[in-house]
N, C-alpha and C. Protein backbone atom coordinates (compact mmCIF):
# COMPACT_ATOMS: atom_id res chain seq x y z
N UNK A 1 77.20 58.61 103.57
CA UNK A 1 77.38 59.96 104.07
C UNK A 1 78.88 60.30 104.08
N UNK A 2 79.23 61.57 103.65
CA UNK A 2 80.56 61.89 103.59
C UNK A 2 81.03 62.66 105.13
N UNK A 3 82.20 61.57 104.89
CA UNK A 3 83.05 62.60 106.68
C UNK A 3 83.85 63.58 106.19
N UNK A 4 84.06 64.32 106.97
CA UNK A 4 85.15 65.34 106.43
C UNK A 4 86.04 65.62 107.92
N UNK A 5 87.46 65.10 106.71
CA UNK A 5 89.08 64.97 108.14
C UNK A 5 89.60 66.45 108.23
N UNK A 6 90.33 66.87 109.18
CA UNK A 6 91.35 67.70 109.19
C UNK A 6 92.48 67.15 108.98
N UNK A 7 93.04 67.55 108.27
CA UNK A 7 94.46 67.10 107.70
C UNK A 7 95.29 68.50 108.05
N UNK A 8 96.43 68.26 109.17
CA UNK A 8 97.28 69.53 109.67
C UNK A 8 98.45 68.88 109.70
N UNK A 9 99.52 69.44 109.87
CA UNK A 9 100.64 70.03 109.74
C UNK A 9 101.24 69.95 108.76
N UNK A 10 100.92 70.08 107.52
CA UNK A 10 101.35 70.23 106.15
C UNK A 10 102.52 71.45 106.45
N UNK A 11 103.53 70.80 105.10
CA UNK A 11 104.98 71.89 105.39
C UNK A 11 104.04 72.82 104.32
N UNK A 12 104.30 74.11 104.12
CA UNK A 12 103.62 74.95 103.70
C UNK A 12 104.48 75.05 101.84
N UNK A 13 105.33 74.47 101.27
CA UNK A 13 105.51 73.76 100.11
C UNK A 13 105.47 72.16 99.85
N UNK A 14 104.50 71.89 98.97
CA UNK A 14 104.31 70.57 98.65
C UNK A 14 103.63 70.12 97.73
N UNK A 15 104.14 69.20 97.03
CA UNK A 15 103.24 68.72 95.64
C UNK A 15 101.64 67.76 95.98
N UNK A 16 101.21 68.42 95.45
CA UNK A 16 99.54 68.14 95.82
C UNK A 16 99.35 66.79 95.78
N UNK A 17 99.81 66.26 94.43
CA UNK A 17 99.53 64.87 94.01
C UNK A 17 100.06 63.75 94.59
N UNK A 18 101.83 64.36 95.25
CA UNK A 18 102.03 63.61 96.27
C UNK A 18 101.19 63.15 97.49
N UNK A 19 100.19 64.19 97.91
CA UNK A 19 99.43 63.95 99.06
C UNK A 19 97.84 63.24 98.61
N UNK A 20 97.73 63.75 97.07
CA UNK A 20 96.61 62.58 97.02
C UNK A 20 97.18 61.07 96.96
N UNK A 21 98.23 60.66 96.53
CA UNK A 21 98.70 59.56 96.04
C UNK A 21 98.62 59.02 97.23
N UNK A 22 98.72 59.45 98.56
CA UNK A 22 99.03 59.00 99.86
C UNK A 22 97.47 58.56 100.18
N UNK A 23 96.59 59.43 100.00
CA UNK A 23 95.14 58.90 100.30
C UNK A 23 94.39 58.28 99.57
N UNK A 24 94.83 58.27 98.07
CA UNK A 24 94.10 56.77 97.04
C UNK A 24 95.04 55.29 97.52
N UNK A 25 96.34 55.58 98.30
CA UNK A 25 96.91 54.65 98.85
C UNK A 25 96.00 53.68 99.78
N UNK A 26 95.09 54.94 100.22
CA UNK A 26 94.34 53.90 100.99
C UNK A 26 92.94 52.96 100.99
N UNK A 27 92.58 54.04 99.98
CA UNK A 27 91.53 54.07 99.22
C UNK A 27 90.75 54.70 98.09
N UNK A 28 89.65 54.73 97.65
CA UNK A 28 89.37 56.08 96.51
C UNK A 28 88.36 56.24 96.84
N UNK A 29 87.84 57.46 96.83
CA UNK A 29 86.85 58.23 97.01
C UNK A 29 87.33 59.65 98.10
N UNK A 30 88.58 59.35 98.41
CA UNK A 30 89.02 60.96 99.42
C UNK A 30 89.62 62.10 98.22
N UNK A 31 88.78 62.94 98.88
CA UNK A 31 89.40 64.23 98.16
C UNK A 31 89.71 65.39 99.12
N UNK A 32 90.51 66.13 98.41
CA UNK A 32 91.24 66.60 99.40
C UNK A 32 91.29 68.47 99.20
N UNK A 33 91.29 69.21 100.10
CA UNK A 33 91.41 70.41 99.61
C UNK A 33 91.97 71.35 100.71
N UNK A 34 93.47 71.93 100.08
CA UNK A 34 94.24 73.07 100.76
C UNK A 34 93.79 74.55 101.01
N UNK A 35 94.55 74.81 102.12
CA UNK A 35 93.72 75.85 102.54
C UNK A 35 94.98 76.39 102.42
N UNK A 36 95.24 77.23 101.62
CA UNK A 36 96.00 78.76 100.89
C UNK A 36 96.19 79.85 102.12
N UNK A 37 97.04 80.88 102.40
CA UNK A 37 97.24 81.98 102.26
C UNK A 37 96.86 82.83 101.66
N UNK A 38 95.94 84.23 102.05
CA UNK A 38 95.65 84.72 100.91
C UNK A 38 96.41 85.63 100.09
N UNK A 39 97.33 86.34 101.22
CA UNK A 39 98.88 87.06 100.68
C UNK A 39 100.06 86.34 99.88
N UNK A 40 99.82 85.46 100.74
CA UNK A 40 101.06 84.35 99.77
C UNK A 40 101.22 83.28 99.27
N UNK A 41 99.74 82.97 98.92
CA UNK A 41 99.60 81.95 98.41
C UNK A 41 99.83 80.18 98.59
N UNK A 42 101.02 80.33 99.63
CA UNK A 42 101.50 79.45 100.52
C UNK A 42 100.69 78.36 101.36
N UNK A 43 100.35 77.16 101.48
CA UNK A 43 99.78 76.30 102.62
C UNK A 43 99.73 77.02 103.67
N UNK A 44 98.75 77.10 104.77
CA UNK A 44 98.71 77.33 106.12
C UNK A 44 99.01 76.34 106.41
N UNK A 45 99.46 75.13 106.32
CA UNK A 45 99.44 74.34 107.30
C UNK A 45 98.50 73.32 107.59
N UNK A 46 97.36 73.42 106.64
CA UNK A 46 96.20 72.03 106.92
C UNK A 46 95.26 72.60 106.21
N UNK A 47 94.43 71.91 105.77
CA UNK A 47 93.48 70.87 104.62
C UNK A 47 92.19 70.17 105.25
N UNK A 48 91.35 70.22 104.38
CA UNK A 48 90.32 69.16 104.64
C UNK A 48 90.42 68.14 103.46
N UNK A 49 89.61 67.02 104.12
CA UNK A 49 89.77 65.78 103.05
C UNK A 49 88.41 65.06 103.51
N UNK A 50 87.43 65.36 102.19
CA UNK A 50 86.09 64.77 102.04
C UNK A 50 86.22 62.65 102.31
N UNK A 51 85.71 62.18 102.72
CA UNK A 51 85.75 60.67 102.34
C UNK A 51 84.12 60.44 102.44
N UNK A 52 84.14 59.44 101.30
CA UNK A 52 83.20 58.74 101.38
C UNK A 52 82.53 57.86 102.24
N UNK A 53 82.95 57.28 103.22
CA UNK A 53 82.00 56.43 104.01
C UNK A 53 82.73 56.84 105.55
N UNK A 54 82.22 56.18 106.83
CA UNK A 54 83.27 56.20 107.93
C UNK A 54 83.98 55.28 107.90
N UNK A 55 84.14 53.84 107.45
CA UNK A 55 85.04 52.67 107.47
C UNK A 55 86.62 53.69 106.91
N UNK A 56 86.40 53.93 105.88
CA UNK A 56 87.00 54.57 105.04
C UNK A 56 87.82 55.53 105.41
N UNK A 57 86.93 56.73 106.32
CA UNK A 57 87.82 57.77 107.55
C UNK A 57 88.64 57.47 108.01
N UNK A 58 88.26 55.91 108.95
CA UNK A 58 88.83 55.34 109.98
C UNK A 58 90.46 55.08 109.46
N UNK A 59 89.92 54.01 108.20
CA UNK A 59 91.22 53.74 107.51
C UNK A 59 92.26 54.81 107.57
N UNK A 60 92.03 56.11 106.49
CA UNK A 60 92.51 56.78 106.36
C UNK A 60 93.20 57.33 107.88
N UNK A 61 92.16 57.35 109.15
CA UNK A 61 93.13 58.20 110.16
C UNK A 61 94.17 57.40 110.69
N UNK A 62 93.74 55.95 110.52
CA UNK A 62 94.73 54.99 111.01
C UNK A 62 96.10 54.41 110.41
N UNK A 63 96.34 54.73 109.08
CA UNK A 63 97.21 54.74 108.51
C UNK A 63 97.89 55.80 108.25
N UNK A 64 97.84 56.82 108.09
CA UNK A 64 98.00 58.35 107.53
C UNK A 64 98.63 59.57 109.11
N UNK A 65 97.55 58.93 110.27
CA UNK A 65 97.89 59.73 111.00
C UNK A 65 99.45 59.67 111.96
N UNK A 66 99.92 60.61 111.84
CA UNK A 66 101.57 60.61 112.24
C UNK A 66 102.55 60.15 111.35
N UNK A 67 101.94 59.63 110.00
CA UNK A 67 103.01 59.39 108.93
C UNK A 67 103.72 60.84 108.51
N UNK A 68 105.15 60.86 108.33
CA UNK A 68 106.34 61.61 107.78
C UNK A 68 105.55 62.20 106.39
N UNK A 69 105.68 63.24 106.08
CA UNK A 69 105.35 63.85 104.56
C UNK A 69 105.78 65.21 104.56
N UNK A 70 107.00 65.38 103.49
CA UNK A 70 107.49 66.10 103.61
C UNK A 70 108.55 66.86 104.30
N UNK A 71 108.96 66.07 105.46
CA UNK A 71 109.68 66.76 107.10
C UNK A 71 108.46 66.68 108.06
N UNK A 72 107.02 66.56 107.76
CA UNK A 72 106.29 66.95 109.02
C UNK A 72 105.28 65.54 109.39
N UNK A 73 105.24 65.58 110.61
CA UNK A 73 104.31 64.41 110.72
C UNK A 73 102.76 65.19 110.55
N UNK A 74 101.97 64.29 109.91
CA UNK A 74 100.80 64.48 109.75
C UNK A 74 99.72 64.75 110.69
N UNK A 75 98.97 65.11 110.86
CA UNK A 75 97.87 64.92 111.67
C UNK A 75 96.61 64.63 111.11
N UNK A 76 95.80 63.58 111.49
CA UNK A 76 94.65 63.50 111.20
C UNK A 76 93.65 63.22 112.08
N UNK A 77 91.92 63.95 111.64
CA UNK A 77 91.33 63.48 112.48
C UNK A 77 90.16 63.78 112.34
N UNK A 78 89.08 63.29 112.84
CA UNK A 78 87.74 64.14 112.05
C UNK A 78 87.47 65.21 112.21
N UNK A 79 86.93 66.18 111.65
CA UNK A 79 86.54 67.53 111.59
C UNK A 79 85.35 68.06 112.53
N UNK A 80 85.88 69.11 113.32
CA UNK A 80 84.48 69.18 114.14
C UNK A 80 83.73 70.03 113.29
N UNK A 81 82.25 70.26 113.23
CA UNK A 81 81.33 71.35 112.57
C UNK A 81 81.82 72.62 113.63
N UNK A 82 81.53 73.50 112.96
CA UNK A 82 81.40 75.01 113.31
C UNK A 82 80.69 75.35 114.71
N UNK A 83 79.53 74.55 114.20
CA UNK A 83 78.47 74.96 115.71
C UNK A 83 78.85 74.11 116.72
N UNK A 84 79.53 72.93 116.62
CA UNK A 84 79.73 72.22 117.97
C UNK A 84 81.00 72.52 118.13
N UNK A 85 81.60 73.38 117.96
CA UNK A 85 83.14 73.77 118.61
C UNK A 85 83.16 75.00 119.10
N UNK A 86 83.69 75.16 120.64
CA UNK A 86 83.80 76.03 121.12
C UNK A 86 84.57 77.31 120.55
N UNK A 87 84.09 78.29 120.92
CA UNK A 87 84.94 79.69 120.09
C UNK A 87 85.78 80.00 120.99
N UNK A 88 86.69 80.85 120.10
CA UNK A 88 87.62 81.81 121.16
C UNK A 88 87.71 82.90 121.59
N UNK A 89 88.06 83.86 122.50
CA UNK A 89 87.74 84.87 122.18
C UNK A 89 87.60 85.73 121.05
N UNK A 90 88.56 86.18 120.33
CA UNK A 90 88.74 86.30 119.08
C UNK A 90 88.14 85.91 117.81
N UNK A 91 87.50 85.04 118.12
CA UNK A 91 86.60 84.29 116.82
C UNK A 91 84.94 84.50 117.30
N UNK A 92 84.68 85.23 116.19
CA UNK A 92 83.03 85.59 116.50
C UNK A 92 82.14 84.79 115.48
N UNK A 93 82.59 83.93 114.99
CA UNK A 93 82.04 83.00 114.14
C UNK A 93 81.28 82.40 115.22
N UNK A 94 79.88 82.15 114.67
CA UNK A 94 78.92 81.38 115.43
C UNK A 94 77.93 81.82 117.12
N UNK A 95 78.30 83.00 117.13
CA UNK A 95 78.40 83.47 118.32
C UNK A 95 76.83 84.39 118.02
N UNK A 96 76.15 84.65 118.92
CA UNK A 96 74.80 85.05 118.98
C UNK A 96 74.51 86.65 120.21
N UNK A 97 75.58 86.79 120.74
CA UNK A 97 76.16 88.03 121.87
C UNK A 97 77.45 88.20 121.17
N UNK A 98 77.83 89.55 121.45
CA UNK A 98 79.03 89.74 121.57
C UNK A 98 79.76 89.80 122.77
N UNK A 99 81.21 89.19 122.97
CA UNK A 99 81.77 89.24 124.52
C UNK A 99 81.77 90.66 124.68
N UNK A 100 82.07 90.96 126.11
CA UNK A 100 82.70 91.89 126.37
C UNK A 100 83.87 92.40 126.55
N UNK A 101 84.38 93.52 126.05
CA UNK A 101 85.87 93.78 125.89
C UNK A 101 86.50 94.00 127.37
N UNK A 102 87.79 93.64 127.25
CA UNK A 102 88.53 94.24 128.45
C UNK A 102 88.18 95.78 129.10
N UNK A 103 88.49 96.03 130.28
CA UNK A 103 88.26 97.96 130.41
C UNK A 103 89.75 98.10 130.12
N UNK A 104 89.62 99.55 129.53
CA UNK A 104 90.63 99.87 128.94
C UNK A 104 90.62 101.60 129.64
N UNK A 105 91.46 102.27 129.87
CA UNK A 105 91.68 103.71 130.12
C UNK A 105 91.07 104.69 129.16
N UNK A 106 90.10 104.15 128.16
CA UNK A 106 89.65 105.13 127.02
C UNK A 106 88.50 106.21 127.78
N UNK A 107 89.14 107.24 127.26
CA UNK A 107 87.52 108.27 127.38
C UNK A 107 85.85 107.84 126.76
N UNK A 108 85.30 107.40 127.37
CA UNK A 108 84.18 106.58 126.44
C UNK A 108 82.74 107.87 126.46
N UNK A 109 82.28 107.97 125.09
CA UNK A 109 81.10 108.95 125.41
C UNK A 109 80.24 108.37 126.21
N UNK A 110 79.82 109.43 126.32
CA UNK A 110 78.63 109.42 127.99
C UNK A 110 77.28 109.89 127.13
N UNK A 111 76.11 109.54 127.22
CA UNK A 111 75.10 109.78 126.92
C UNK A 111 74.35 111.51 127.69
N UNK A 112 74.67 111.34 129.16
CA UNK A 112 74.27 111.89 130.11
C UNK A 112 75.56 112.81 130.74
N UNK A 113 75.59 114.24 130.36
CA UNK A 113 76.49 115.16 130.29
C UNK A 113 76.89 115.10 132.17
N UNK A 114 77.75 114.81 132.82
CA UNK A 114 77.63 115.49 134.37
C UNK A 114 77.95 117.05 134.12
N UNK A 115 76.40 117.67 134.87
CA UNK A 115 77.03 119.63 134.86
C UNK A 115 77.88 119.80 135.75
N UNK A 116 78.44 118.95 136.35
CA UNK A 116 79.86 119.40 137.64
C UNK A 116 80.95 119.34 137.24
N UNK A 117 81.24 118.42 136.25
CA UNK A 117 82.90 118.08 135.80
C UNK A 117 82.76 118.55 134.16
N UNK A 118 83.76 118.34 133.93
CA UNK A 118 84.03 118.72 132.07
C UNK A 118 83.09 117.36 131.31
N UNK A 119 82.47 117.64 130.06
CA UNK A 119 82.16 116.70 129.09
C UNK A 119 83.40 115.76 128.95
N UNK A 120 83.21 114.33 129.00
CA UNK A 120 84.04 113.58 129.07
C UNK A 120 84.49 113.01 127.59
N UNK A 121 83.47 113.60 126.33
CA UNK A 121 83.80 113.20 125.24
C UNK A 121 84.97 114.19 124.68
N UNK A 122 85.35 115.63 125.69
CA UNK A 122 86.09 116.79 125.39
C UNK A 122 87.44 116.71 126.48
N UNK A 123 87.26 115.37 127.58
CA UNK A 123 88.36 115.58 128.54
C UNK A 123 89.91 115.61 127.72
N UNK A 124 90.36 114.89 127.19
CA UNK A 124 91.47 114.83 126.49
C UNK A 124 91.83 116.35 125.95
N UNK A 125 90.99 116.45 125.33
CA UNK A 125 91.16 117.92 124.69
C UNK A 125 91.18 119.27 125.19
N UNK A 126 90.28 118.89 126.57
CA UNK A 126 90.47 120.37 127.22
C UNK A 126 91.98 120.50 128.32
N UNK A 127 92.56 118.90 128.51
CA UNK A 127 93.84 118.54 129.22
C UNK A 127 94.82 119.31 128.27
N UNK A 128 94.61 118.91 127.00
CA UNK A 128 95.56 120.00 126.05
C UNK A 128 95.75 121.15 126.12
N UNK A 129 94.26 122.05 125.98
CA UNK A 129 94.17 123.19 125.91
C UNK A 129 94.69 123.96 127.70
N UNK A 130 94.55 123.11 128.44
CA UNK A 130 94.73 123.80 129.72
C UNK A 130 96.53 123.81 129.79
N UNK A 131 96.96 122.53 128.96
CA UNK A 131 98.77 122.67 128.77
C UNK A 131 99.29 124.11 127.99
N UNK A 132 98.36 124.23 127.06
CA UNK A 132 99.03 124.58 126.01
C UNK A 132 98.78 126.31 126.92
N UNK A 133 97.96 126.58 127.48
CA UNK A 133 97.35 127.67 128.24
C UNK A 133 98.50 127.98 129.17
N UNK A 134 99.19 126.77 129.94
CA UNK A 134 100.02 126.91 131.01
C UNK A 134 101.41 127.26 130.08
N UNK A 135 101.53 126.60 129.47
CA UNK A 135 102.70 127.23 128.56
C UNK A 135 103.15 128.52 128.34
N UNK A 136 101.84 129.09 127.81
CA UNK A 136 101.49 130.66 126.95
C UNK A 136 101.79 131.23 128.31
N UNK A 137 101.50 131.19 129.71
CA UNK A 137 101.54 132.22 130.46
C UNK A 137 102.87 131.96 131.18
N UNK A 138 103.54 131.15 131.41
CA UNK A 138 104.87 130.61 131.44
C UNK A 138 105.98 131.72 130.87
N UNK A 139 105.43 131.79 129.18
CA UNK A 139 106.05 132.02 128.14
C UNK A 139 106.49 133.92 128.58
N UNK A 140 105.38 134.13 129.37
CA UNK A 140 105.10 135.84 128.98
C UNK A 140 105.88 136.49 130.73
């Protein structure tokens, strides 16, 4: 069964083959694959790396992890799946509800008009019109 590592803190220029050469160092069967920028083409910063067995993982995290490459120390470690890692706010990957947003000062439509106060989908706008009203008679 294949594990799959996170490989992070890659400097965001670097020769590829240098970094396989580092993991047939340890063994063969890891392969490895960068995760790009899509504007600039550039490394983010970390990679996955397929291996063939767990002996093999192990190796790899135990030799590899915190080694120098490039200016940066490495990180390695196994990869969590998608579904067993907690989300963040921000990340709606995997998520089955949506959170709820902060309250915010927005005018929000109302389904249900109140006949006592102004339509609240028109408050903003009638605050204008009552400025622009106070102005005009100001003006005269």
């Amino acid at each position: 069964m294949s594990v799959r590592l996170y490989v992070g803190n890659l400097p965001q220029t670097f020769d590829a083959k240098e970094l396989e050469a580092l993991f047939t160092g340890v063994g063969e069967g890891v392969r490895f694959k960068i995760v790009n920028d899509r504007d600039t083409g550039l490394c983010r910063g970390f990679g996955f790396a397929n291996v063939d067995d767990q002996k093999l993982a192990e190796a790899v995290i135990a030799e590899l992890n915190g080694k120098d490459f490039g200016g940066n120390t490495l990180r390695i470690e196994i990869s969590e799946r998608r579904d067993s890692r907690s989300t963040t706010p921000g990340d709606r990957r995997g998520q089955t509800a949506p959170q709820q947003r902060p309250a915010s000062n927005k005018v929000v439509h109302a389904d249900q008009v109140d006949s006592q106060g102004p339509d609240p989908r028109w408050a903003g706008e009638l605050a204008k019109l009552k400025q622009l009203l106070d102005s005009q008679k100001a003006a005269v």
